[in-house]
C-alpha atoms as a PDB file:
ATOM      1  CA  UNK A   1      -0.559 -14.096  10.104  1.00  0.00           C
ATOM      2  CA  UNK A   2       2.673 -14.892  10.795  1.00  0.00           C
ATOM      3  CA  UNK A   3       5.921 -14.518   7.917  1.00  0.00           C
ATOM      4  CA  UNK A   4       9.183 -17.029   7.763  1.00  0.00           C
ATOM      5  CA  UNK A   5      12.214 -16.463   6.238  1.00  0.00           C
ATOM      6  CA  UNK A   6      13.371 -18.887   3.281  1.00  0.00           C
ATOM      7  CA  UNK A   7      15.450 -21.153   6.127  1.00  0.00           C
ATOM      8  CA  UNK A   8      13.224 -20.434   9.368  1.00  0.00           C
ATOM      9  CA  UNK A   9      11.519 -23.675  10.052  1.00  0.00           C
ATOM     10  CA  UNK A  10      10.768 -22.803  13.925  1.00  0.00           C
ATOM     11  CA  UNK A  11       8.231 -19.907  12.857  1.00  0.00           C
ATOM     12  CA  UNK A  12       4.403 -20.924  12.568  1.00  0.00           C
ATOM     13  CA  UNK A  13       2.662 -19.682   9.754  1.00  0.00           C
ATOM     14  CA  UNK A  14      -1.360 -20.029   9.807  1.00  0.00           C
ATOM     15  CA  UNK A  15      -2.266 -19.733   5.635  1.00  0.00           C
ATOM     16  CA  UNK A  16      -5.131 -17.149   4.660  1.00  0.00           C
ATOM     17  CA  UNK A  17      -8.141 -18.371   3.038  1.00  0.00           C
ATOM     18  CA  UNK A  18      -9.120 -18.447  -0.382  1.00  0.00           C
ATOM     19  CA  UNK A  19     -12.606 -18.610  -1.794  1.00  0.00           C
ATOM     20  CA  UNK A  20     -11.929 -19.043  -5.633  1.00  0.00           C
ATOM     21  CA  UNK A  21     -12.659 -22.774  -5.379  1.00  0.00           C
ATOM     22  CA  UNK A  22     -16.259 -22.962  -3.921  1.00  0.00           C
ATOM     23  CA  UNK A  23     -17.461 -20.105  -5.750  1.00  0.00           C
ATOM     24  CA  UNK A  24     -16.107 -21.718  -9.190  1.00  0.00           C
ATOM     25  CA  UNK A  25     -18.115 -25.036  -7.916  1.00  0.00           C
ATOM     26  CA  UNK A  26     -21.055 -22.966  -7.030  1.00  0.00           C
ATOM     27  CA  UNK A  27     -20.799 -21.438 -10.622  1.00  0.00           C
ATOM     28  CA  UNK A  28     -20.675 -24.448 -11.989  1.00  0.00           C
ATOM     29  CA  UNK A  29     -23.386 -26.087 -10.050  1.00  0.00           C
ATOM     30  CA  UNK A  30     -25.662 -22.895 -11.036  1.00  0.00           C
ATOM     31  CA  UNK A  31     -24.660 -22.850 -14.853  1.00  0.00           C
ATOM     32  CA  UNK A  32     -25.803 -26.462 -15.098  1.00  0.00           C
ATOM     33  CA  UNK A  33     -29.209 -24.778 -14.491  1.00  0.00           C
ATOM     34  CA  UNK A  34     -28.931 -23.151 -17.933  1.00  0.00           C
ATOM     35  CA  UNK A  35     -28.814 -26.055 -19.656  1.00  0.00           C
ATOM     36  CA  UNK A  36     -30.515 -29.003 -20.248  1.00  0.00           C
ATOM     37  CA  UNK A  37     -28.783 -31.680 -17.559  1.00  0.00           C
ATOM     38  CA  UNK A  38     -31.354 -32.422 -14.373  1.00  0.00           C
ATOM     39  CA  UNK A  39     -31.720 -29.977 -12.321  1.00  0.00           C
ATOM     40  CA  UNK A  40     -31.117 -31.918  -9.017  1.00  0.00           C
ATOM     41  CA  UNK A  41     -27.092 -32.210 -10.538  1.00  0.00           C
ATOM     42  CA  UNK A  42     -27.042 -28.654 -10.386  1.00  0.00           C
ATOM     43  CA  UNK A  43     -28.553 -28.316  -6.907  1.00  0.00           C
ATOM     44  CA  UNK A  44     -26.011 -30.908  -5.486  1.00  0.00           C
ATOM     45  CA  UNK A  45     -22.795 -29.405  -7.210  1.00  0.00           C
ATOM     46  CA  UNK A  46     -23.981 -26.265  -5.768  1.00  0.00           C
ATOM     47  CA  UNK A  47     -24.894 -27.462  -2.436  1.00  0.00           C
ATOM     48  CA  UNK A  48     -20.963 -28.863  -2.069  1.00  0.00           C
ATOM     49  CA  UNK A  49     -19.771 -25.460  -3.694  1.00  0.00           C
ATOM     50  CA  UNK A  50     -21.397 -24.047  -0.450  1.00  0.00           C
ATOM     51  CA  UNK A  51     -20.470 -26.648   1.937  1.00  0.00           C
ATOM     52  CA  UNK A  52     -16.743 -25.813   1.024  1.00  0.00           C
ATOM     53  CA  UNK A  53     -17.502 -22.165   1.050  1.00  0.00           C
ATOM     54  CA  UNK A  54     -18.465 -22.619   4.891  1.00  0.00           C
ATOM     55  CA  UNK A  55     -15.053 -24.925   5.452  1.00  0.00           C
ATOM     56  CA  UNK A  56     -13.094 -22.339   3.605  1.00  0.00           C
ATOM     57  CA  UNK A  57     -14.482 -19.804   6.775  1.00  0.00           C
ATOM     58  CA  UNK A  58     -13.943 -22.307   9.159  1.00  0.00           C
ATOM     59  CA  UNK A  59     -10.760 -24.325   8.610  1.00  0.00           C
ATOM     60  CA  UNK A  60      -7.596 -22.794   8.599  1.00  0.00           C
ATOM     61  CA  UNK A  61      -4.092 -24.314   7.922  1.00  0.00           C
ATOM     62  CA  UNK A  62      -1.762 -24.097  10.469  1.00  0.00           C
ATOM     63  CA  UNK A  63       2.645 -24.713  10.191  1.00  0.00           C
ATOM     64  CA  UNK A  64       4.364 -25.853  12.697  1.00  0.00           C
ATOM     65  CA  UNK A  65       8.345 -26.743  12.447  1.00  0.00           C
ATOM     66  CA  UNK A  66       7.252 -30.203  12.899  1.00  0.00           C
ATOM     67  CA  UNK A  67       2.829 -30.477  12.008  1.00  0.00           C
ATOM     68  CA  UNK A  68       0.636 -29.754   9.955  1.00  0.00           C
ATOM     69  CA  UNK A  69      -2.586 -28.930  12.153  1.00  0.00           C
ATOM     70  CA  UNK A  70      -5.821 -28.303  10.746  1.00  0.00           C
ATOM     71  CA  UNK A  71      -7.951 -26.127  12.587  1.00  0.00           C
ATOM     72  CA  UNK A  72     -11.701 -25.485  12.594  1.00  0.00           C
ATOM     73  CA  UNK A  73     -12.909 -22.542  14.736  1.00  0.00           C
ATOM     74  CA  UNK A  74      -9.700 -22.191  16.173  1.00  0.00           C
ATOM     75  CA  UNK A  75      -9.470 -25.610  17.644  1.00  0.00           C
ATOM     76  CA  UNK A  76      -7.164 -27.929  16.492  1.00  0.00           C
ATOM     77  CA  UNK A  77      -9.083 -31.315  14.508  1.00  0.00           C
ATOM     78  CA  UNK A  78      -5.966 -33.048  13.177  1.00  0.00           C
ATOM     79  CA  UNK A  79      -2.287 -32.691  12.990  1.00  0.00           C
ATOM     80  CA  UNK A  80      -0.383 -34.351  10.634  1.00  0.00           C
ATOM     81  CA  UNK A  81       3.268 -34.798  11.628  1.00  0.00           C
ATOM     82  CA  UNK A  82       6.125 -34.153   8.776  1.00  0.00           C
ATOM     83  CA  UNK A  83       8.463 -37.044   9.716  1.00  0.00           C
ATOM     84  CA  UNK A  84       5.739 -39.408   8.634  1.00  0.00           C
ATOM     85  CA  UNK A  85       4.955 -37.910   5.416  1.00  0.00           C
ATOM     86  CA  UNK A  86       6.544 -39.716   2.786  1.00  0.00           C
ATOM     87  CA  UNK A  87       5.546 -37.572  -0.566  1.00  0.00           C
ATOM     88  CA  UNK A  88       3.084 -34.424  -1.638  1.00  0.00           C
ATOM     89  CA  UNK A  89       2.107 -32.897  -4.683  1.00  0.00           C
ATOM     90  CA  UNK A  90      -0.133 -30.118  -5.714  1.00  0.00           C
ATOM     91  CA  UNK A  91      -2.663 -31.029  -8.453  1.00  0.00           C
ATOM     92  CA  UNK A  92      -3.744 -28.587 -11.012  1.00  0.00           C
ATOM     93  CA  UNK A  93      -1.606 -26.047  -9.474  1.00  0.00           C
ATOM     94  CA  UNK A  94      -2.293 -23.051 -11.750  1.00  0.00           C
ATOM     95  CA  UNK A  95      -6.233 -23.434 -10.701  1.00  0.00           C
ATOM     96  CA  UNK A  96      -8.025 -23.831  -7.589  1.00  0.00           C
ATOM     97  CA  UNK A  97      -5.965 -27.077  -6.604  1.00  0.00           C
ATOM     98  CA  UNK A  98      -6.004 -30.228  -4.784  1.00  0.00           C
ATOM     99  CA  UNK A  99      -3.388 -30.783  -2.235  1.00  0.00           C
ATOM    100  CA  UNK A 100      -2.529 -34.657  -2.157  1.00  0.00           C
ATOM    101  CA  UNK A 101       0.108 -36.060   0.717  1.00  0.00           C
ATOM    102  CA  UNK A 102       0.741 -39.170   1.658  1.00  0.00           C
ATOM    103  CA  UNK A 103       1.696 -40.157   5.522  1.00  0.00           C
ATOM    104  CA  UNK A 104       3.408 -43.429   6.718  1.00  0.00           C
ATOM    105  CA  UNK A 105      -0.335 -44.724   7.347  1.00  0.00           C
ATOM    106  CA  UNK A 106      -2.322 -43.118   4.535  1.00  0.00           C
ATOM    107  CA  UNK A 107      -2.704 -40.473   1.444  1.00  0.00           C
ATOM    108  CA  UNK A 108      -4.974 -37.563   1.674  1.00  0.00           C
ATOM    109  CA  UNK A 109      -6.335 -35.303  -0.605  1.00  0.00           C
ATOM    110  CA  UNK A 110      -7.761 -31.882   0.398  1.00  0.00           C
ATOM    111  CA  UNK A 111      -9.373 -29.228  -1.644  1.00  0.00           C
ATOM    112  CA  UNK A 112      -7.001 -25.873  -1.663  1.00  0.00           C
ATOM    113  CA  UNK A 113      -8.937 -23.243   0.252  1.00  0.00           C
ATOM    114  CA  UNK A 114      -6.262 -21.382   1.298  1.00  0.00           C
ATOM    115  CA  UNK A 115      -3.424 -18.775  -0.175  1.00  0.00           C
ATOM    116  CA  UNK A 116      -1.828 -21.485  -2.873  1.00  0.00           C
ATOM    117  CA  UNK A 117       1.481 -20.181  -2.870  1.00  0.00           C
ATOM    118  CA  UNK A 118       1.885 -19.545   0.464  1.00  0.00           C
ATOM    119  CA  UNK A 119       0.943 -22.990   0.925  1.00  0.00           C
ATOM    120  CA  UNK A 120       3.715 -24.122  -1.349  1.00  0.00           C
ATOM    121  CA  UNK A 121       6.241 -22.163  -0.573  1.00  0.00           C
ATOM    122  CA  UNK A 122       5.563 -23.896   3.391  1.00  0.00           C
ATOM    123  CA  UNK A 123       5.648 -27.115   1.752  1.00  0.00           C
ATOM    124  CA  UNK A 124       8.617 -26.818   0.036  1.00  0.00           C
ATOM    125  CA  UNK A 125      10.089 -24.679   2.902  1.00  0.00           C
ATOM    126  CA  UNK A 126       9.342 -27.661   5.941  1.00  0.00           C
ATOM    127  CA  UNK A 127       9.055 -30.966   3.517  1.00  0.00           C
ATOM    128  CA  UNK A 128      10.721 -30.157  -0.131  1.00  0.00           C
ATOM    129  CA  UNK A 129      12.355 -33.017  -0.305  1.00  0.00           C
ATOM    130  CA  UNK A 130       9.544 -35.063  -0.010  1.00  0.00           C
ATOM    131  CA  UNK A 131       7.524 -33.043  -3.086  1.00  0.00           C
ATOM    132  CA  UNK A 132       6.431 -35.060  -6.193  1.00  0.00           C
ATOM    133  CA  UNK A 133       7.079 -32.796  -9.320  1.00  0.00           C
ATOM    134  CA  UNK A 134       4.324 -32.243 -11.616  1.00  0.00           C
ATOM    135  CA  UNK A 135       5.264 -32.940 -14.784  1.00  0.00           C
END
């Protein structure tokens, strides 16, 4: 994994994962079997729980000075380019989180599965200007 000082843009920086999120949706998914709710709910919160699980072994995060690139398996699936972001935000950053951005052409929303503050501090390090506070 690579490291970047608080002004280094040029540096790339691939984030490490985190697993807190599917497991919590797993736990979820496999509490609702303890009570009364249908038991198919529980099965299909659970089955996404492990879907992300999977993703969160799969996907990694990569920084560029200029991209965002999303990789799966070590090949890149999207980049996202910073000059046409226009605004981010982390939602419910003190749990496992939803990263929301918005480019020139569209928002997205992606579950965190990767080191939260490391993925801040890259956010605020290559687009901070462009961050949404939460309030």
């Amino acid at each position: 994994m690579s490291s970047s000082s608080n002004k280094d843009t040029s540096l790339e920086v691939t984030l490490a994962p985190m697993h807190r999120l599917p497991f919590l949706i797993i736990a979820i998914g496999l509490s609702i079997l303890l009570t009364p709710l249908a038991t198919w709910v529980a099965l299909i919160i659970s089955i996404f729980g492990l879907f992300l699980l999977i993703q969160s072994f799969t996907l990694k995060l990569k920084f560029t000075s200029n991209d965002l690139i999303v990789l799966q398996l070590g090949k890149e699936i999207r980049r996202f380019p910073f000059k046409q972001w226009i605004a981010w935000r982390i939602f419910f950053p003190k749990l496992p989180g939803i990263l929301y951005f918005r480019e020139t052409a569209s928002p997205h929303l992606l579950p965190i599965l990767f080191d939260e503050e490391m993925l801040e501090a890259q956010l605020r390090l290559r687009v901070g200007s462009l961050e949404i506070k939460n309030e």
